[in-house]
Every structure is written in C-alpha cells, then in structure tokens.
N, C-alpha and C. Protein backbone atom coordinates (compact mmCIF):
# COMPACT_ATOMS: atom_id res chain seq x y z
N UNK A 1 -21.47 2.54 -2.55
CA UNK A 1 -20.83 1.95 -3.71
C UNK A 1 -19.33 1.88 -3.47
N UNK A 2 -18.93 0.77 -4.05
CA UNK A 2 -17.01 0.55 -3.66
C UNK A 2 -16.56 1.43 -4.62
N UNK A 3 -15.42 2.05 -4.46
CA UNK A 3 -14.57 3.03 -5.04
C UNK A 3 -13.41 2.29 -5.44
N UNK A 4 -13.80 1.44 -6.77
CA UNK A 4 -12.43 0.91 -7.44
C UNK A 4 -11.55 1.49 -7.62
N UNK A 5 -11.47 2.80 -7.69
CA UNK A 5 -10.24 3.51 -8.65
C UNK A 5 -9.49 3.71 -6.68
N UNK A 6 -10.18 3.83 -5.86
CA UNK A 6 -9.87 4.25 -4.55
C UNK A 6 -8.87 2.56 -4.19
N UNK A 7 -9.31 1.42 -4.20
CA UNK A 7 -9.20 0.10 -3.84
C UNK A 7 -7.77 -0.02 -4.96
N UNK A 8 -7.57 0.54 -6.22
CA UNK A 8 -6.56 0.39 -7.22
C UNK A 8 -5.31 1.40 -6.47
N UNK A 9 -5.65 2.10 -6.26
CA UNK A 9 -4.81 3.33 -5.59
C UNK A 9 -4.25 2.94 -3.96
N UNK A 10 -5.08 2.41 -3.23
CA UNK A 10 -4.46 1.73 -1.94
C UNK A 10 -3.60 0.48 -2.17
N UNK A 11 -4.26 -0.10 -2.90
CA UNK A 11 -3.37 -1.33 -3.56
C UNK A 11 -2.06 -1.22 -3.88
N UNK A 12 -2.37 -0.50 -4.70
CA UNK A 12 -0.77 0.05 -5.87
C UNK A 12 0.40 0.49 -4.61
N UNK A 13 -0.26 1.44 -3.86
CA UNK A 13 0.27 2.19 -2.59
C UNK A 13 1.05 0.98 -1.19
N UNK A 14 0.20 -0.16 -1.34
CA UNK A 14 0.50 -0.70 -0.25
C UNK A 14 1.83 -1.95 -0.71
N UNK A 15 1.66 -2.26 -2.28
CA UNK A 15 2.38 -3.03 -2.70
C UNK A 15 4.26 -2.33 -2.81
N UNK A 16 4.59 -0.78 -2.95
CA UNK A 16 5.23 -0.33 -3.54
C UNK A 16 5.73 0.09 -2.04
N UNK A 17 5.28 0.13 -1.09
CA UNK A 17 5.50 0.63 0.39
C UNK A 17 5.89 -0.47 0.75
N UNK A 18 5.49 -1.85 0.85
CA UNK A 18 6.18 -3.11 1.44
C UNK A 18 7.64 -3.31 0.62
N UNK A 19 7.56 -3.22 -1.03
CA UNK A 19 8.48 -3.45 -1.42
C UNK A 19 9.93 -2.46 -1.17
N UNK A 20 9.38 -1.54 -0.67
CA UNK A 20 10.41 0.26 -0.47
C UNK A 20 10.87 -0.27 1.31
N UNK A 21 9.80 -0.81 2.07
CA UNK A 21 10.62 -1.41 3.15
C UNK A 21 11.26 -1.98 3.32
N UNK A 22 11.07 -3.36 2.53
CA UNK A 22 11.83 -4.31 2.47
C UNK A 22 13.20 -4.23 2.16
N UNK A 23 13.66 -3.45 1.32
CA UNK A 23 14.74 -3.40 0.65
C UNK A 23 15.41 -2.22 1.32
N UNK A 24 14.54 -1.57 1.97
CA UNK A 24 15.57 -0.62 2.99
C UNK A 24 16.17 -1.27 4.67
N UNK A 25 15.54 -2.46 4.74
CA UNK A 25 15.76 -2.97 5.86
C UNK A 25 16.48 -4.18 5.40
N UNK A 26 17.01 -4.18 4.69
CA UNK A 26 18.20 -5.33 4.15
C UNK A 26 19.66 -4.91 3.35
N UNK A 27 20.12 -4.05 3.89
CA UNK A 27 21.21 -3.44 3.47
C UNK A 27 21.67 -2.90 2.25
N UNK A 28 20.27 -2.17 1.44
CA UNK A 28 20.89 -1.95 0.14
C UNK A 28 22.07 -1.45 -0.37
N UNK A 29 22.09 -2.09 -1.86
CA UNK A 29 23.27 -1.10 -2.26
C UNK A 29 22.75 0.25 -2.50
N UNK A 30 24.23 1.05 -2.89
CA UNK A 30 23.54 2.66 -3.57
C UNK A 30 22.57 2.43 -4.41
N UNK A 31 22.74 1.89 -5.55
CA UNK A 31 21.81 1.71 -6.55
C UNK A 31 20.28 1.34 -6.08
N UNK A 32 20.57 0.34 -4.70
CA UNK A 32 18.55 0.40 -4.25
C UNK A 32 18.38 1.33 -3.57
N UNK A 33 19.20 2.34 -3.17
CA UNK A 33 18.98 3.69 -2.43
C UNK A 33 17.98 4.31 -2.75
N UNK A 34 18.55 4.44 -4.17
CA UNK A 34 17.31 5.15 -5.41
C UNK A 34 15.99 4.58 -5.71
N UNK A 35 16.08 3.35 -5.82
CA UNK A 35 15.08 2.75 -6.01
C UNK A 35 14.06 2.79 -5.12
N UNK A 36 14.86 2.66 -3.54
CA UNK A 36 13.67 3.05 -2.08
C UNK A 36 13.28 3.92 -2.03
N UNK A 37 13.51 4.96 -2.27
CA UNK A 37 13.36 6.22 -2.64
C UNK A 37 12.36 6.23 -3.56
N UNK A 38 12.47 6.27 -4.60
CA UNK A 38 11.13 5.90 -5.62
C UNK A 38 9.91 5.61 -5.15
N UNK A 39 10.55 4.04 -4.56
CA UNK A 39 9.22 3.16 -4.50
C UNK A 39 8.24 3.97 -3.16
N UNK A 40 9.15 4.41 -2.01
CA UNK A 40 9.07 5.55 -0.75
C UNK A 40 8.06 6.31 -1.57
N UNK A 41 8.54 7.53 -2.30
CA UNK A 41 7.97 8.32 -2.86
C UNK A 41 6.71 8.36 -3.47
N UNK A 42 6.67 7.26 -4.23
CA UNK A 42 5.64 7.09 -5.13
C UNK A 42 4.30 6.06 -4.16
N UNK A 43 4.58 5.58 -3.35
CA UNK A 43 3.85 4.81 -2.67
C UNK A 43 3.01 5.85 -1.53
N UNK A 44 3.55 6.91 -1.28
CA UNK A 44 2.92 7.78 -0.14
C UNK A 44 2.42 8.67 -0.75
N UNK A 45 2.67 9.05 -2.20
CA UNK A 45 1.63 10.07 -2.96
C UNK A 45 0.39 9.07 -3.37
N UNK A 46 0.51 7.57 -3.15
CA UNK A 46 -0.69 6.79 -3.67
C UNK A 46 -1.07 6.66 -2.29
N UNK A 47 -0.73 6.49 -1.38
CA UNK A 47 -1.25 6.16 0.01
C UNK A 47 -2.49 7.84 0.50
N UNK A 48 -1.81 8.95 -0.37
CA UNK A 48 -2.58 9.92 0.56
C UNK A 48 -3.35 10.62 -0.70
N UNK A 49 -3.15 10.32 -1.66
CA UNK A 49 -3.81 10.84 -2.57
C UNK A 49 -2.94 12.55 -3.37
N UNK A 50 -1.25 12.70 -3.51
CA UNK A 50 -1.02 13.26 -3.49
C UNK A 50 -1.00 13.36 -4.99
N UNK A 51 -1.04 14.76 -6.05
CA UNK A 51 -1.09 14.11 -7.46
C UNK A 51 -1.05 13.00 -8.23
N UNK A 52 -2.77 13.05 -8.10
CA UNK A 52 -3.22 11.62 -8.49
C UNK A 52 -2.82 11.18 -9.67
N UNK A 53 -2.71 11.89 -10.84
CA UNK A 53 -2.66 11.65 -11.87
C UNK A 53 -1.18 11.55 -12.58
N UNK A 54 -0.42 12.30 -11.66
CA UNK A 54 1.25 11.70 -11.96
C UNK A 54 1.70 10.85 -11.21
N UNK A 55 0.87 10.18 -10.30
CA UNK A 55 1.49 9.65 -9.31
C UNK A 55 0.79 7.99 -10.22
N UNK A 56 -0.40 7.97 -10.61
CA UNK A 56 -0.53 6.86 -11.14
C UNK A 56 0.10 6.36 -12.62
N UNK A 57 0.37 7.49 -13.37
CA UNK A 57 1.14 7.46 -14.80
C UNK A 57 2.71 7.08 -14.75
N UNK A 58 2.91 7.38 -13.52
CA UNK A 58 4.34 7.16 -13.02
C UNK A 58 4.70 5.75 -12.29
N UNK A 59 3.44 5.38 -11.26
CA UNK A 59 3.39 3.91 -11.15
C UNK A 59 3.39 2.90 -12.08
N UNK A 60 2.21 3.49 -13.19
CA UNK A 60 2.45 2.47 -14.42
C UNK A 60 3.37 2.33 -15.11
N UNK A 61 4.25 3.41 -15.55
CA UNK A 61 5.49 3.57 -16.37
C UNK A 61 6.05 2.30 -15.26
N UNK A 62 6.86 2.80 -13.77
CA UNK A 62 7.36 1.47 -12.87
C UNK A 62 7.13 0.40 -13.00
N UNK A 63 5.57 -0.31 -13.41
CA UNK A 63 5.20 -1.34 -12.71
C UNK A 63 5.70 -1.99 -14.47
N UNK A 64 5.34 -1.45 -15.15
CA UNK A 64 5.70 -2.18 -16.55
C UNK A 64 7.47 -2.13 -17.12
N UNK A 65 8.30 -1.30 -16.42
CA UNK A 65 9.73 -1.15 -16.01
C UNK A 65 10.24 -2.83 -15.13
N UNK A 66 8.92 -2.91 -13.80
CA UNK A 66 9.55 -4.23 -13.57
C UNK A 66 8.91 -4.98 -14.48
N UNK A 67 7.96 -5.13 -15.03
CA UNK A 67 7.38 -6.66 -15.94
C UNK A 67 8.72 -6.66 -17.21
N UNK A 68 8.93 -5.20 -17.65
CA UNK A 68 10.02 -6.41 -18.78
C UNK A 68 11.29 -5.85 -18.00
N UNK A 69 11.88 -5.69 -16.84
CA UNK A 69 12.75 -6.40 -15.94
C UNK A 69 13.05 -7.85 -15.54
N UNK A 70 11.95 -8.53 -15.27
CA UNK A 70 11.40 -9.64 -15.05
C UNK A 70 11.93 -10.73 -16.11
N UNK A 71 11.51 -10.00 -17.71
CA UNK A 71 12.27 -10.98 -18.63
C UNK A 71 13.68 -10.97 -19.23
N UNK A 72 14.44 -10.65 -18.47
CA UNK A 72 15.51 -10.35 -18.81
C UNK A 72 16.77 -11.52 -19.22
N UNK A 73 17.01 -11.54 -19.72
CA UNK A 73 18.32 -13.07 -19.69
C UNK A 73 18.80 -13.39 -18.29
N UNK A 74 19.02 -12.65 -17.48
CA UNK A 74 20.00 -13.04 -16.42
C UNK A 74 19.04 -14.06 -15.46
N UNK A 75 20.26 -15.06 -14.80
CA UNK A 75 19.70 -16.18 -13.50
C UNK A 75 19.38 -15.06 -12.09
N UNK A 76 19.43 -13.78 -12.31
CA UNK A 76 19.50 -13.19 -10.78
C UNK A 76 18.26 -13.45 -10.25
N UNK A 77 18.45 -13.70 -8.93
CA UNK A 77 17.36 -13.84 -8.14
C UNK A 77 16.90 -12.58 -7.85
N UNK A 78 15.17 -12.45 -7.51
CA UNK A 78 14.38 -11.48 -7.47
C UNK A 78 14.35 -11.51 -6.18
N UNK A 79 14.94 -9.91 -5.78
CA UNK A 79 15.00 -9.65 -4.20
C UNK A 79 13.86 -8.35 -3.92
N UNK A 80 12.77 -8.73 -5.02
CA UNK A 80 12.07 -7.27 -4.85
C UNK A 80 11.26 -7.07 -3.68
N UNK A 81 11.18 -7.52 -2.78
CA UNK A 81 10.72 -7.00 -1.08
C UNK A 81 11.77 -7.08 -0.41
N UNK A 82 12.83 -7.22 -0.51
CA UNK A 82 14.55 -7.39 0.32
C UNK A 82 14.76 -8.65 0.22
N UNK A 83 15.84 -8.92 1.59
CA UNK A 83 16.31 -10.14 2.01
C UNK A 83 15.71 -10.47 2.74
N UNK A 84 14.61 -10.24 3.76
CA UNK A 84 14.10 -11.37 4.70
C UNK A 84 12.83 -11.24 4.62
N UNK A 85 12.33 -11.28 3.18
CA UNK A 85 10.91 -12.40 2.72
C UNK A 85 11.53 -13.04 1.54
N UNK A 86 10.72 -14.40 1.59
CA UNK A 86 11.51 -15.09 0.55
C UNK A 86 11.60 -14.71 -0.74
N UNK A 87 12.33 -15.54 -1.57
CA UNK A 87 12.72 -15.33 -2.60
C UNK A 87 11.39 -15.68 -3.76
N UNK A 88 11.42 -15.53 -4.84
CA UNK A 88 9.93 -15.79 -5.56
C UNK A 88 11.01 -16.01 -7.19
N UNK A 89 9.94 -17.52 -7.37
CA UNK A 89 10.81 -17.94 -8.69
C UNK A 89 10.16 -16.75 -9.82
N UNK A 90 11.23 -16.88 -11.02
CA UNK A 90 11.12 -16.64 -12.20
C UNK A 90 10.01 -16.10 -12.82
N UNK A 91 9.28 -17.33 -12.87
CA UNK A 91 7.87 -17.39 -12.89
C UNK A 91 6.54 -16.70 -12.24
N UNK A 92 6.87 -16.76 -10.80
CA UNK A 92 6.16 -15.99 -9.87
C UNK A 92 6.60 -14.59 -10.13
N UNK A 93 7.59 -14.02 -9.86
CA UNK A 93 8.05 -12.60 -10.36
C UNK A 93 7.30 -12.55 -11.77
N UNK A 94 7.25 -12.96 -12.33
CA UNK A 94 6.86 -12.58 -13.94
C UNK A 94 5.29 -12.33 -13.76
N UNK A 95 4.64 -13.53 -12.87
CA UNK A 95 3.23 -13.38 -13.08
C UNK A 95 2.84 -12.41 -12.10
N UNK A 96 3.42 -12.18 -10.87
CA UNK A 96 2.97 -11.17 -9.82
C UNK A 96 3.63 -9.20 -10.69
N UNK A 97 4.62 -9.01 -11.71
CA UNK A 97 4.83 -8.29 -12.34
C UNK A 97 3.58 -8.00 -13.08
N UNK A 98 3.21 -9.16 -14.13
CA UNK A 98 2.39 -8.50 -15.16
C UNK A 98 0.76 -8.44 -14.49
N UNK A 99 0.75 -8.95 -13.27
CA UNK A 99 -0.87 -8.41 -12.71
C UNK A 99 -0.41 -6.91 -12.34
N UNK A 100 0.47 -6.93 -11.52
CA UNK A 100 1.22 -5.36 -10.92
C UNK A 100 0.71 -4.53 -12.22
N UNK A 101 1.58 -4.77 -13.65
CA UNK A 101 1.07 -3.65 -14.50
C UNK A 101 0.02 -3.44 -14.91
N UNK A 102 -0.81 -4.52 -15.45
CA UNK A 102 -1.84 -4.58 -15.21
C UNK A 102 -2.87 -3.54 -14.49
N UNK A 103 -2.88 -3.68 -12.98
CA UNK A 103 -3.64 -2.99 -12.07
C UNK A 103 -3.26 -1.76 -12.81
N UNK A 104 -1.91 -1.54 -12.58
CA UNK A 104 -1.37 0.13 -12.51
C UNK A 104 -1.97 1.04 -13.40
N UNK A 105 -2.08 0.00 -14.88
CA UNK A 105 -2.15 0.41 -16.26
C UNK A 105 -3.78 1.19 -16.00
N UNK A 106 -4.50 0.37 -15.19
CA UNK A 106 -5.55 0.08 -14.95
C UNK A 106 -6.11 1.43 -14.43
N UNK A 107 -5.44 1.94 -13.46
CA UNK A 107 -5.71 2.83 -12.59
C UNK A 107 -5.47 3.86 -12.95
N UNK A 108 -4.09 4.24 -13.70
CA UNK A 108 -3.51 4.98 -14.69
C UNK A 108 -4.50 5.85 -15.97
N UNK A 109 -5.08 4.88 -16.30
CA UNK A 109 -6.17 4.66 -17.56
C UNK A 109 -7.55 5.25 -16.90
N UNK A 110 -7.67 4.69 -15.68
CA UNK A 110 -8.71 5.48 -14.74
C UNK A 110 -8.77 6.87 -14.42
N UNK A 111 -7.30 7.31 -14.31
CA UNK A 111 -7.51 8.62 -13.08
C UNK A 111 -7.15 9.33 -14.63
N UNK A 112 -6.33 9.37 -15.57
CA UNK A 112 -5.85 10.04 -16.90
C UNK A 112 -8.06 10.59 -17.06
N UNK A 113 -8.58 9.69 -17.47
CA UNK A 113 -10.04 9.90 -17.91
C UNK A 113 -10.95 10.82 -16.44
N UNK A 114 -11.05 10.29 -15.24
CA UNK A 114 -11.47 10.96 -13.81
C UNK A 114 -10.69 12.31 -13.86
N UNK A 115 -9.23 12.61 -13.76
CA UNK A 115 -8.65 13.56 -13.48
C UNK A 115 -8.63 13.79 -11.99
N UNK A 116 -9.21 13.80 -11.50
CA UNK A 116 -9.55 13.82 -9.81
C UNK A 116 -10.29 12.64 -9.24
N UNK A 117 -9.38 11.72 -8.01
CA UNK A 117 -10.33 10.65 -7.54
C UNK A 117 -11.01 10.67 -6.88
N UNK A 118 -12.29 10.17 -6.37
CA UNK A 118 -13.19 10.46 -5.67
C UNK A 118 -13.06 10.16 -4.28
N UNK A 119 -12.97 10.60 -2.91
CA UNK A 119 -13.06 10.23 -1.86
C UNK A 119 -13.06 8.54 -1.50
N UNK A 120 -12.23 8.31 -0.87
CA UNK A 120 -12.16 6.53 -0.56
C UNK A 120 -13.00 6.30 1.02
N UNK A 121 -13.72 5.25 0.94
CA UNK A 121 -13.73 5.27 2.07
C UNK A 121 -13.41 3.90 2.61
N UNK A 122 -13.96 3.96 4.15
CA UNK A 122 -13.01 2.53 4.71
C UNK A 122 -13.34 1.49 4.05
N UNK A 123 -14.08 1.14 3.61
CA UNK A 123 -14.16 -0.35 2.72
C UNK A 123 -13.58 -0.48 1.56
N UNK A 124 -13.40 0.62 0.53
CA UNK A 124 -12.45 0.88 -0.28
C UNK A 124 -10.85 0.82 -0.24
N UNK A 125 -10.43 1.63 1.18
CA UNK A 125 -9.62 1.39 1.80
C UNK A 125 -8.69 0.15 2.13
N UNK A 126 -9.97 -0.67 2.66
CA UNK A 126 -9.64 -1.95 3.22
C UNK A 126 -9.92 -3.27 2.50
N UNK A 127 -10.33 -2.65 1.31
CA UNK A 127 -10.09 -3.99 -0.05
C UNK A 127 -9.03 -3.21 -0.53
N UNK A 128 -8.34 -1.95 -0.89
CA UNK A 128 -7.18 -2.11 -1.40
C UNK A 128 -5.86 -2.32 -0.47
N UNK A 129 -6.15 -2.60 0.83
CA UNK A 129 -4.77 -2.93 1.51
C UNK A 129 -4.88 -4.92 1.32
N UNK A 130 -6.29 -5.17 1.24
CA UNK A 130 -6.49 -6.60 0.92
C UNK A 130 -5.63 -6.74 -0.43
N UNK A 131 -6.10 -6.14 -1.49
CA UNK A 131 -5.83 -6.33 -2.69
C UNK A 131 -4.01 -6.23 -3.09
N UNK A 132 -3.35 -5.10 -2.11
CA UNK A 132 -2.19 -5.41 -2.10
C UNK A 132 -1.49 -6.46 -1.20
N UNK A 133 -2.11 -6.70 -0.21
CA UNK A 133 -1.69 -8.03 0.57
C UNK A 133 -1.42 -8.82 -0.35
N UNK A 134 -2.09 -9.18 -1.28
CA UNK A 134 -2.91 -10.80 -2.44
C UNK A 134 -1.54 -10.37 -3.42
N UNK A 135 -1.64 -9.14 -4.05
CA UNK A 135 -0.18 -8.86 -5.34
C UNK A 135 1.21 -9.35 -4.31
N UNK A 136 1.68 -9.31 -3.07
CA UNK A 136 2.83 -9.21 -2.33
C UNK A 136 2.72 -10.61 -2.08
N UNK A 137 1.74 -11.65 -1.67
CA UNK A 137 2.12 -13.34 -1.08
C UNK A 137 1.61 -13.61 -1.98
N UNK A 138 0.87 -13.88 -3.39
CA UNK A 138 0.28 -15.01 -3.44
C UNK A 138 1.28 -15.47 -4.20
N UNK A 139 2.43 -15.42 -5.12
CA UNK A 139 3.42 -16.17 -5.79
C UNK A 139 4.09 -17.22 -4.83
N UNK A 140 4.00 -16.04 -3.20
CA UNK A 140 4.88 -17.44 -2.37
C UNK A 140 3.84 -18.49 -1.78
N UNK A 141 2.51 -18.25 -1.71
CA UNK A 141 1.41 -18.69 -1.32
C UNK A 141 1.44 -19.98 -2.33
N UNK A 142 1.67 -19.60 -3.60
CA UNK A 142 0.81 -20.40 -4.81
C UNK A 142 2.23 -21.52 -5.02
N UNK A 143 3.40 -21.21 -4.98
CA UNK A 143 4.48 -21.81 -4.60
C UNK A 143 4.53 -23.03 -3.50
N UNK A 144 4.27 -22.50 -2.42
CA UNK A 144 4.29 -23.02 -1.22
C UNK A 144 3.36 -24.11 -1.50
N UNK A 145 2.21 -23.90 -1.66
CA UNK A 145 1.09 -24.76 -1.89
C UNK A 145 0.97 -26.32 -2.97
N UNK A 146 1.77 -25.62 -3.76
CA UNK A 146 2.50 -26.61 -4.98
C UNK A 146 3.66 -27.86 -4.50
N UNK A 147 3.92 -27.08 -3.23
CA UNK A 147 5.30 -27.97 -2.64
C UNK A 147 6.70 -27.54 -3.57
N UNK A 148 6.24 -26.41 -4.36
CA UNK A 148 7.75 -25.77 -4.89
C UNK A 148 8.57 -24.86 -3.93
N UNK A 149 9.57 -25.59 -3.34
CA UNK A 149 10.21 -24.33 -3.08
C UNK A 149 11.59 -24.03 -3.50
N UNK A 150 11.58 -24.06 -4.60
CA UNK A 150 12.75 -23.74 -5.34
C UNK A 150 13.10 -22.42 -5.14
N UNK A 151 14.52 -21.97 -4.97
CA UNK A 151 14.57 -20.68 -4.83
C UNK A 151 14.15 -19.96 -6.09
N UNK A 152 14.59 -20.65 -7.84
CA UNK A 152 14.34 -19.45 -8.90
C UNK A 152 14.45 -21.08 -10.24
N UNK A 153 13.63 -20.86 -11.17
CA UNK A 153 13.33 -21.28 -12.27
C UNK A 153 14.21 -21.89 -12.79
C-alpha cells in the first residue's frame, strides 16, 4: 500500500530543499540567510523524518506564510528558488503557493491525528520526490507551454 502521509512528507521535504538551495547559491542577502536556514532546517527534518509532528505544523504555518506573501501589493518579482531558475509570474507563484499550503495543511492535519508516521518506502519515496518535482516546474512548465514568458503579471 502507498504511504501518502510518507509521499506528503518527501514532497514537502524536496520542495523546501530546492528552494533553500537555490537561494543559497545566488548570493543572498542577510535577510535570506535566515530564510535558508529555515527552509535548510525544516526540509531535512521532513527529508529524514525528524519530529514529525513539529516539523509538519511548522511547514504548514511556512507554506501558508508564503501563500498570503504571494498576495501582497508589491510588483516584486518572486525569486523563491534563487536567481538561476526562472522567474514565475504572479499568478504562478500564487497558484504553486496555495497547492504548497494545501499539501502542507494536508500533511500537517495528517501527522497532528497519526502522531507518528509510518515507515516510507521506495515507492512512497519516489512519488514524493515526483510530487515535489511537479510543486517546483509546473508554473514554469504551464507558462512555457502557454507561450507566456513574461517575467511577472
């Protein structure tokens, strides 16, 4: 049997680890210091299973931190994987945000009720590194495909 809550947890883990690279390999400021750090942190207690249950309550608090980030007044462009993957409009940030909370909420809501997750195994595993692949390209995927390539909304 697939281990959703296992596939939600690699996911969450693999999305928050690309984005913690990205932005450490593009010259952050102090202020994304912290943030790599975070995303660092919180991505390797989901990657190994380290307190499951603060580690997912704490992703969700994040992931819904960026969704109403996302709506904010300002034109800034969304550099949330760094500088050298592209940029993702308005729109895309907003919709790849509110699946992000979504999942998190998801998993959050899961492990709060489980308390302890159950052993993952490789297929579990390997639909949630799928499943975070799909949250990280498909805005530039679904973009691209449209023939939009506007940098932002």
């Amino acid at each position: 049997m697939i281990d959703v809550i296992g596939i939600l947890r690699v996911g969450l883990g693999v999305v928050l680890l690309v984005a913690a690279t990205g932005k450490a390999i593009s010259r952050p400021s102090s202020l994304d210091i912290l943030l790599i750090a975070a995303e660092f942190a919180i991505a390797i207690a989901l990657l190994l299973g380290l307190l499951p249950v603060v580690s997912a309550v704490v992703t969700a608090g994040m992931t819904i931190g960026y969704l109403a980030y996302s709506f904010r007044g300002t034109k800034t462009q969304c550099r949330c994987f760094g500088a050298h993957l592209p940029i993702t409009s308005r729109s895309g940030q907003q919709w790849r945000n509110a699946a992000l909370s979504a999942l998190a909420s998801t998993y959050a809501w899961a492990m709060l009720a489980a308390g302890q997750p159950p052993r993952s195994d490789a297929l579990s595993v390997g639909f949630g590194v799928l499943l975070g692949a799909a949250v990280v390209t498909f805005p530039w995927l679904s973009e691209w495909s449209l023939g939009n390539n506007r940098v932002s909304d």
